[in-house]
Protein backbone atom coordinates (compact mmCIF):
# COMPACT_ATOMS: atom_id res chain seq x y z
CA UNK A 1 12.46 0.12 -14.16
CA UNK A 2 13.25 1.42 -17.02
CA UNK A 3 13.42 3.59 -20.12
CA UNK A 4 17.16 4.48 -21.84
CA UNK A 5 17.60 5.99 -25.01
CA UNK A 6 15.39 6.73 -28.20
CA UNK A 7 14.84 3.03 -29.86
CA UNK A 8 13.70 2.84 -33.10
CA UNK A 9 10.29 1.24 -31.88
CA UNK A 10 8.43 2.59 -28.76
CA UNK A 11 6.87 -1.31 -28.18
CA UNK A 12 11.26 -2.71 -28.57
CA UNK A 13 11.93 -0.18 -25.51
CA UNK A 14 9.34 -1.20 -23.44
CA UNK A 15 9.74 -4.76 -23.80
CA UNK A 16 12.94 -3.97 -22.51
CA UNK A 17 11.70 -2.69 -19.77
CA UNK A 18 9.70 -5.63 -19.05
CA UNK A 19 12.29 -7.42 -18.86
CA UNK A 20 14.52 -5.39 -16.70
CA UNK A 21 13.56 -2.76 -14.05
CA UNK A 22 14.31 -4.64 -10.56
CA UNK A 23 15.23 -7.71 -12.54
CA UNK A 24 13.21 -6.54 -11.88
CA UNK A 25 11.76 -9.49 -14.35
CA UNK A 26 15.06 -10.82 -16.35
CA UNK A 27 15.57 -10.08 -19.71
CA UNK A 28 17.99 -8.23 -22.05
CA UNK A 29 20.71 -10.81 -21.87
CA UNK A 30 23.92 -9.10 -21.04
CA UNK A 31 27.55 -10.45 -21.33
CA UNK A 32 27.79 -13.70 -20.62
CA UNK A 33 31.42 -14.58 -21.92
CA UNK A 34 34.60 -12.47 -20.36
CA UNK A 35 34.87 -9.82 -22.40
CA UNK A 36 38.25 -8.82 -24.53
CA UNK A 37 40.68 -7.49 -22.58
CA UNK A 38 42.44 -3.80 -23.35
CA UNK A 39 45.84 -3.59 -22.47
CA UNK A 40 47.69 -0.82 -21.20
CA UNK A 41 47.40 -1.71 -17.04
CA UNK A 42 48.33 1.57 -15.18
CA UNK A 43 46.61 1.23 -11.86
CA UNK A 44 49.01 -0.80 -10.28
CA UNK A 45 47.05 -4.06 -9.47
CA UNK A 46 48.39 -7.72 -10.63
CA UNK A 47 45.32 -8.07 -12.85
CA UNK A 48 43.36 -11.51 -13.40
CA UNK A 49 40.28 -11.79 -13.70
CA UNK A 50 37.40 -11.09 -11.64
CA UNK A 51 33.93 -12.72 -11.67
CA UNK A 52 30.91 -11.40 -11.63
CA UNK A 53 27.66 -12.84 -10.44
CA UNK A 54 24.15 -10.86 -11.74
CA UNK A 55 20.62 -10.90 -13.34
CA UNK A 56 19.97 -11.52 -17.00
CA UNK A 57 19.24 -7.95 -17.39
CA UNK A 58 23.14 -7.09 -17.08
CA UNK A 59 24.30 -4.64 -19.68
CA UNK A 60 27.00 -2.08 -20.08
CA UNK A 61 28.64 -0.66 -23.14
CA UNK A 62 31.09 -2.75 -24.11
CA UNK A 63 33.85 0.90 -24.29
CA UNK A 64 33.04 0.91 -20.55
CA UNK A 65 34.07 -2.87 -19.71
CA UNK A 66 37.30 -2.13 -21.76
CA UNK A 67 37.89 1.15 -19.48
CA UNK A 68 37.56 -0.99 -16.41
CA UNK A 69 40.30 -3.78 -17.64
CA UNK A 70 42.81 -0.74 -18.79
CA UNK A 71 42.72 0.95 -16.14
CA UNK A 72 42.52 -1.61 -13.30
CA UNK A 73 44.38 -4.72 -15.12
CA UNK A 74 41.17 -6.93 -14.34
CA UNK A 75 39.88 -8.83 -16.67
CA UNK A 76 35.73 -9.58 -16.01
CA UNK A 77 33.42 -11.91 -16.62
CA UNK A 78 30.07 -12.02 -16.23
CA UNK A 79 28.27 -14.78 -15.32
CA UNK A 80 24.26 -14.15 -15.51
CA UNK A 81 22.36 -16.21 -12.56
CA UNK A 82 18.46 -15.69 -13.87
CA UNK A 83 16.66 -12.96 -12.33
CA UNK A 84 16.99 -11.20 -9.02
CA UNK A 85 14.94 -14.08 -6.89
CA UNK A 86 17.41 -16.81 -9.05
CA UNK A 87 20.22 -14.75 -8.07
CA UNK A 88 19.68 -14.50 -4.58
CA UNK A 89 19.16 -18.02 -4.19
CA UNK A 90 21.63 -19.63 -5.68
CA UNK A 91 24.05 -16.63 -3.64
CA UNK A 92 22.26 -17.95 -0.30
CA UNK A 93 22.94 -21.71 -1.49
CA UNK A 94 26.90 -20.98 -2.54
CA UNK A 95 27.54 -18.83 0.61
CA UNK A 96 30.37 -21.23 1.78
CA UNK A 97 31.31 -21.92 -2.09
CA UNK A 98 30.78 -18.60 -3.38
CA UNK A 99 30.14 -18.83 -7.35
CA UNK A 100 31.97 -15.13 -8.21
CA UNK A 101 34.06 -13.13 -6.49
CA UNK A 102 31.38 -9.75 -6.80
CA UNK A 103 27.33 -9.86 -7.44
CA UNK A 104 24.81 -7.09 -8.49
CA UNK A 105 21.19 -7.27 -8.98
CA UNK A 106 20.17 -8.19 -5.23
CA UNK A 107 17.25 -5.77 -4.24
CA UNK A 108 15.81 -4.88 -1.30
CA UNK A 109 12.91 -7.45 -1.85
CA UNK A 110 15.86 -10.50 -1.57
CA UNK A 111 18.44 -8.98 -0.01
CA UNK A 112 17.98 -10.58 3.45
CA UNK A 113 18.33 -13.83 2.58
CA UNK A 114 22.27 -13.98 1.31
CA UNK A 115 22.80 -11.54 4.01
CA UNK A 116 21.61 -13.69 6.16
CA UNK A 117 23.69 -16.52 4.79
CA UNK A 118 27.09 -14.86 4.90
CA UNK A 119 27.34 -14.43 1.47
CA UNK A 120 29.04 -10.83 1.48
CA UNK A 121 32.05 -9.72 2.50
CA UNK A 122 32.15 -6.07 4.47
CA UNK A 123 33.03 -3.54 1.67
CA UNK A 124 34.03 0.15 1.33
CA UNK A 125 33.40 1.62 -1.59
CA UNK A 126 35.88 4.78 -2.64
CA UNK A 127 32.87 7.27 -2.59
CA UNK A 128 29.52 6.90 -0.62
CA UNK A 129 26.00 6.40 -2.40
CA UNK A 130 22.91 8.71 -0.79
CA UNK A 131 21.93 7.40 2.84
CA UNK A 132 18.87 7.15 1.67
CA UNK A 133 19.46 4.16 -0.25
CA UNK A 134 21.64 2.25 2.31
CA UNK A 135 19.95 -0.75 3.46
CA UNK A 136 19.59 -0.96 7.86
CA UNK A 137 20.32 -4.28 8.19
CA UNK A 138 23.33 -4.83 6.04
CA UNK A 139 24.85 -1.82 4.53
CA UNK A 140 28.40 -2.44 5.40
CA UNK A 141 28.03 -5.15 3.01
CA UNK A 142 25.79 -4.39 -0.31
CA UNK A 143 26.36 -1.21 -1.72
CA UNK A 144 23.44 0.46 -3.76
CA UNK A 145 23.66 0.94 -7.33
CA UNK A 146 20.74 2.01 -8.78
CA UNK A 147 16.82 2.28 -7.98
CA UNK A 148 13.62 2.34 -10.07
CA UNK A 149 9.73 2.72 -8.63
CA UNK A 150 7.05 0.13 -9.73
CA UNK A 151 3.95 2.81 -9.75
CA UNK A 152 0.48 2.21 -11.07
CA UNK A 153 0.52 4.30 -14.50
CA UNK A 154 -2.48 5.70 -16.13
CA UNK A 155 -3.16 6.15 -20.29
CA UNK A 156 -3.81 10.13 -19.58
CA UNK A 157 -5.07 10.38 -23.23
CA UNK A 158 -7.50 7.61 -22.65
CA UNK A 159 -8.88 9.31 -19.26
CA UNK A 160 -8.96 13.21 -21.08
CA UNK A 161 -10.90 12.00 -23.90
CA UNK A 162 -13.16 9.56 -21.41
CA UNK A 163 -14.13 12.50 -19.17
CA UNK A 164 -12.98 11.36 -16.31
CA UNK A 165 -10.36 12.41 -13.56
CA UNK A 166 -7.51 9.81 -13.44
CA UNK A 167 -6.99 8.00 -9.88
CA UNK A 168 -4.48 9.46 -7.60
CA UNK A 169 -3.81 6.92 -5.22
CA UNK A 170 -4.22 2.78 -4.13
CA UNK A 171 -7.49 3.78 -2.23
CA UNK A 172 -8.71 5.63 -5.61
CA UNK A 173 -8.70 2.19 -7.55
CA UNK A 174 -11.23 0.71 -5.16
CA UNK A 175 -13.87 3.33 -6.09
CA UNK A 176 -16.42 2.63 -8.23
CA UNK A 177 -15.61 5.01 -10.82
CA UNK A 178 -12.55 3.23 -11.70
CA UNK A 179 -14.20 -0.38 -11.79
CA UNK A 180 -12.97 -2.85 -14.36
CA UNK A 181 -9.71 -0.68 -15.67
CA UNK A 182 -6.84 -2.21 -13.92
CA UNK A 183 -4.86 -4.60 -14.84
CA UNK A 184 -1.63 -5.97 -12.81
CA UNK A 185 1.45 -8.43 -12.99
CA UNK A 186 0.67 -11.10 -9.91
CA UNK A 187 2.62 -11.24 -6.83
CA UNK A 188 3.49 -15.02 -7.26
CA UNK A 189 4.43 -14.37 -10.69
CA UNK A 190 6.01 -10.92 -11.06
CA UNK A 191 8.60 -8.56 -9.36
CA UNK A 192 6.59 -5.63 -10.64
CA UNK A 193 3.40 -7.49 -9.08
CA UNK A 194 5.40 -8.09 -6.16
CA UNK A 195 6.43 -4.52 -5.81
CA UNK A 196 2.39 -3.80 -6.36
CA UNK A 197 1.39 -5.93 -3.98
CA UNK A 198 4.18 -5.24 -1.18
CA UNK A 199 3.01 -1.58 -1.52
CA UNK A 200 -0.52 -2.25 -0.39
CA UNK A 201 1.12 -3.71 2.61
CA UNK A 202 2.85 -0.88 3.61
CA UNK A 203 -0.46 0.55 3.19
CA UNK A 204 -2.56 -1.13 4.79
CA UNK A 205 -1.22 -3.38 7.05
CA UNK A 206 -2.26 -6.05 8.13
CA UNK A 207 -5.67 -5.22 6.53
CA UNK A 208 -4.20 -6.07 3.24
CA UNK A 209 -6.27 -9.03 2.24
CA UNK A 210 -9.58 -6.89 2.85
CA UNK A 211 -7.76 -3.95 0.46
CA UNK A 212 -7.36 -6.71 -2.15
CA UNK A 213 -10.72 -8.31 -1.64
CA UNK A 214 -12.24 -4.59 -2.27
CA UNK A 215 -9.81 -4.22 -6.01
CA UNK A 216 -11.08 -7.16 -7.16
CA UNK A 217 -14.38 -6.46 -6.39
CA UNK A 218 -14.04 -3.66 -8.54
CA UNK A 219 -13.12 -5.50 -11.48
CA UNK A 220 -9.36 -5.41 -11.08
CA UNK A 221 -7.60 -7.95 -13.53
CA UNK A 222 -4.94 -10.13 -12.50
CA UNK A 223 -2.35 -11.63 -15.01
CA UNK A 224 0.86 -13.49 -15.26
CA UNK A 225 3.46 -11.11 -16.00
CA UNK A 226 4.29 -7.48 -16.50
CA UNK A 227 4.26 -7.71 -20.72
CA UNK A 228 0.73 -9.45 -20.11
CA UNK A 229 -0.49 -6.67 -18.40
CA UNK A 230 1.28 -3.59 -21.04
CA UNK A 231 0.85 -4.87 -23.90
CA UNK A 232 -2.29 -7.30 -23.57
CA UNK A 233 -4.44 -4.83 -21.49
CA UNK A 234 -3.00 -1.74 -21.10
CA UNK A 235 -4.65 0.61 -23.53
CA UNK A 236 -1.33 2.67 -24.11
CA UNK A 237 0.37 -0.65 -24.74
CA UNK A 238 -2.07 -2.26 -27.14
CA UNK A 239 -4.28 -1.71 -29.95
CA UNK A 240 -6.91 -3.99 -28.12
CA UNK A 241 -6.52 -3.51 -24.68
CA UNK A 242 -9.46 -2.44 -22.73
CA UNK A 243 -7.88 -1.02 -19.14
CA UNK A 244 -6.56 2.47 -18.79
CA UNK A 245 -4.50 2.07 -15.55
CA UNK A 246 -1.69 -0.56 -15.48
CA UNK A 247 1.15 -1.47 -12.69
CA UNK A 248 4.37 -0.28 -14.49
CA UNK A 249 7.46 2.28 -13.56
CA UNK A 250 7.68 5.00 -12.60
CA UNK A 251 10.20 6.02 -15.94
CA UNK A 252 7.86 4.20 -18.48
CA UNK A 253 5.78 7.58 -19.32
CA UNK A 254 9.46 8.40 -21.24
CA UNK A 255 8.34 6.45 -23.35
CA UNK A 256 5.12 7.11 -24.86
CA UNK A 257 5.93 10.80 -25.51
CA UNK A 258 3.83 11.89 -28.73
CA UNK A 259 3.59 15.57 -29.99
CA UNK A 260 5.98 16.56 -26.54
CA UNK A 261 4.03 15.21 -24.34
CA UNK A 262 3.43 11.47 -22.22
CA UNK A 263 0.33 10.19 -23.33
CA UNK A 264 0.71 8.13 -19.77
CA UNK A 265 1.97 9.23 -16.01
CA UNK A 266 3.23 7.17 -13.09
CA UNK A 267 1.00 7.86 -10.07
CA UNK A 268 3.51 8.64 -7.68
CA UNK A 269 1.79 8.18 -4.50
CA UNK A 270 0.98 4.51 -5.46
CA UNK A 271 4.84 3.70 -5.79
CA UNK A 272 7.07 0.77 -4.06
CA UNK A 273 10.58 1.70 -4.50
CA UNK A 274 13.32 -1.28 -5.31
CA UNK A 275 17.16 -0.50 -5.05
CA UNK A 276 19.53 -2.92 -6.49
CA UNK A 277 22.81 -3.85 -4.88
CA UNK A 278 26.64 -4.83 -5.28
CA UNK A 279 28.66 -6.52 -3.28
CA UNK A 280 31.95 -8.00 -2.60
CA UNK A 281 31.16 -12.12 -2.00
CA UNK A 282 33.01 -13.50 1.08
CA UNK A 283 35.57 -16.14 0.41
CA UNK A 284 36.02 -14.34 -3.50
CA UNK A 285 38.84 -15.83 -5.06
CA UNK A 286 39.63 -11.80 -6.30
CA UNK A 287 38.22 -9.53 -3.26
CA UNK A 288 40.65 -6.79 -4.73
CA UNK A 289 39.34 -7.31 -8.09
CA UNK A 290 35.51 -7.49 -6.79
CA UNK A 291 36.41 -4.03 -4.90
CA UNK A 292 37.37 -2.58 -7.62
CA UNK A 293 34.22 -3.55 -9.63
CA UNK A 294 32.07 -2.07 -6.90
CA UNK A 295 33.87 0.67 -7.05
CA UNK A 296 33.36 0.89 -11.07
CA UNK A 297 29.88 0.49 -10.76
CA UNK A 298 29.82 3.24 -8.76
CA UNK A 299 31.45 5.63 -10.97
CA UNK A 300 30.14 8.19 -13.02
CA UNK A 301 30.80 6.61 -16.57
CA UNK A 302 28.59 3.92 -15.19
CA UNK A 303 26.20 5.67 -13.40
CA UNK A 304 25.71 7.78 -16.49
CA UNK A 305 25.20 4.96 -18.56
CA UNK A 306 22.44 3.28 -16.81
CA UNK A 307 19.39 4.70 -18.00
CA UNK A 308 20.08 3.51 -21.50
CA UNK A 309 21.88 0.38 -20.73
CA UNK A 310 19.85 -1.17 -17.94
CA UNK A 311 16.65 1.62 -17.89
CA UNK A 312 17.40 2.22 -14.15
CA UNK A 313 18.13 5.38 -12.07
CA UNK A 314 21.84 5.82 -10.96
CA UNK A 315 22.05 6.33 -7.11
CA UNK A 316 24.70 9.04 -7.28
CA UNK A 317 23.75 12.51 -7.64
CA UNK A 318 26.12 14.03 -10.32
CA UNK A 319 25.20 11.09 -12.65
CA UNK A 320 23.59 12.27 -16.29
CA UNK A 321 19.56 11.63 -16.70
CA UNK A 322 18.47 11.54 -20.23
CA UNK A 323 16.35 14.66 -21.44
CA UNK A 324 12.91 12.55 -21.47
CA UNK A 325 13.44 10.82 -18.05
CA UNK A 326 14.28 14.40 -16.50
CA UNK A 327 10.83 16.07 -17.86
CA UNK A 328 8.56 12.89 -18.01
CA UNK A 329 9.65 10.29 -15.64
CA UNK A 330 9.54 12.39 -12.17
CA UNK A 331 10.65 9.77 -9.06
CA UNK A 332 8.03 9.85 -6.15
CA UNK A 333 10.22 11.54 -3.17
CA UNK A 334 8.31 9.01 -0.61
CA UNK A 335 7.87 5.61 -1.85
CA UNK A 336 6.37 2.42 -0.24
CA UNK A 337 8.68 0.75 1.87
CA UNK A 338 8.79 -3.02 3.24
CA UNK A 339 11.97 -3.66 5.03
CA UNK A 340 13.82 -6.56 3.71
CA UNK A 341 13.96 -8.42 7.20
CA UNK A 342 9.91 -8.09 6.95
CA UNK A 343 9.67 -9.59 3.62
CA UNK A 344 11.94 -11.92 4.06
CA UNK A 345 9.74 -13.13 7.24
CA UNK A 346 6.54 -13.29 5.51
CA UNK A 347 7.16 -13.09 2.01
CA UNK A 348 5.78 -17.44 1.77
CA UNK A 349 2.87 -16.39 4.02
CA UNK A 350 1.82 -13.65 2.10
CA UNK A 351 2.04 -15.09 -0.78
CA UNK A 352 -0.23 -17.86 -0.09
CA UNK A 353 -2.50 -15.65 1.12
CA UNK A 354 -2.55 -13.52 -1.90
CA UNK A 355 -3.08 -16.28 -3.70
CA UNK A 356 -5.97 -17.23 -1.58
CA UNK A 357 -7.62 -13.93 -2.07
CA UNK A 358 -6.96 -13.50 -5.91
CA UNK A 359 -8.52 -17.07 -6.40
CA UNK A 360 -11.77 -16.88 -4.79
């Protein structure tokens, strides 16, 4: 998910994004050491300090950290737990010895799993994110935080000066016309792919494998991870690459503005929305302290700051978008959708179907 500010290379940005979006991969290391404490408590609260469990992809300016300790008395640390599957695991496995008092990063691809296992704690947070992020199953417990859309993206450029109408939508990249110039992240191998791949079963069902069977037919390429497919294939991401349409995010045409314009689009009725979660872990050492971090995260110095920190939409509705995400990176307004309960169900058997199919 991703996009932030202006870096000083296009290819630095979207490596970030690689590695974040959803953790959505892993990547940017964040903090991994407590942070400095300010001083100056006036909240009220006893202080000490209060754990945090999250992705690798975990960054926020280091002014806002020191805002959170002055004005709650907290001190945090950060402890980074791999990416989001990582994460969720290792929350599912501690459940009964929880390993922070507070966790972000679980999506709604994991999030069933340390729900299931008890890991959270009920939690009300001081001001209420969009319903429309809420999870069904569990919302008294994980509170959303941000979301980002993996979307097949297109090299517009590529397609204007090839003469040929871009694809609109997952059927469109079965046609003939479009044979040989996809490339994606795997669904063993990639949350992006993942995403990919768990919109084509809200598309089609149970008739998934058949859908698949058809895109590689027509020459769709399969690779390890997300960079593999951008900057290997993709001809917006590489100098060599061969393959015009590529599974990205939905904010990655932010990035490859040129003369005012995208020289790329997200096709945003191919999109799989992920949201990403905090929550307050049951049996924290500091459940005031975690409360209070949910709480931050939910504020608008934070929410704000996401784009360029973590290259993820804020949930809240006041929070600022940068310029470029506001006139280049559109959000789809109906996404895929896979409940978490349903993934969590099949997730192993679909998998090792997929692979089947891919592998013939």
């Amino acid at each position: 998910m991703t996009h932030a500010p202006v870096r000083a290379a296009l290819g630095s940005t979207l490596a970030a994004l690689a590695l974040t979006s959803c953790s959505l991969t892993g990547g940017s290391s964040g903090p991994t050491a407590t942070e400095e404490s300010a001083t100056g408590d006036t909240s009220g609260n006893t202080g000490g300090t209060v754990v945090l469990a999250t992705h690798e992809s975990f960054h926020l300016p280091k002014k806002l950290v020191r805002a959170f300790e002055a004005e709650t008395g907290y001190t945090l640390e950060v402890r980074a737990a791999g990416d989001a599957g990582t994460l969720a695991t290792k929350l599912s496995l501690t459940a009964d010895n929880p390993i922070a008092d507070a966790a972000f990063g679980i999506d709604n691809t994991f999030a069933s799993r340390p729900l299931g296992e008890g890991a959270f704690a009920e939690v009300t947070p001081s001001v209420t994110p969009p319903e429309e992020y809420a999870l069904a199953d569990g919302g008294d417990r994980l509170v959303p935080i941000d979301s980002a859309s993996v979307c097949v993206n297109v090299d517009t450029a590529w397609f204007d000066e090839a003469g040929i109408k871009p694809p609109e939508t997952l059927d469109d990249l079965t046609d003939p016309a479009y044979a040989d110039l996809l490339v994606t992240p795997g669904a063993s191998t990639s949350s992006p792919g993942m995403a990919f791949f768990l919109a084509t079963v809200a598309e089609h069902g149970d008739d998934w494998p058949s859908y698949w069977t058809d895109l590689l037919a027509n020459g769709a390429k399969v690779v390890d991870g997300w960079e593999d497919a951008y900057y290997g294939d993709f001809t917006a991401g590489s100098k060599n690459g061969t393959r015009p349409i590529v599974v990205s995010y939905d904010s990655s045409p932010a990035f490859t503005v040129s003369g005012g314009r995208s020289t790329t689009a997200a096709l945003l009725d191919t999109c799989f929305r992920q949201v990403e979660y905090a929550g307050v872990l049951a049996g924290a050492d500091n459940p005031d302290g975690a409360e209070a971090l949910v709480d931050w995260l939910l504020s608008d110095e934070v929410q704000s700051a996401l784009p360029e920190s973590m290259y993820v939409f804020p949930v809240m509705p006041d929070a600022a978008i940068p310029a470029d995400w506001a006139k280049f990176a559109p959000q789809p307004t109906d996404p895929y959708e896979v409940s978490p309960e349903d993934i969590a169900a099949n997730r192993e058997k679909w998998l090792t179907e997929w692979t089947d199919v891919v592998s013939r």
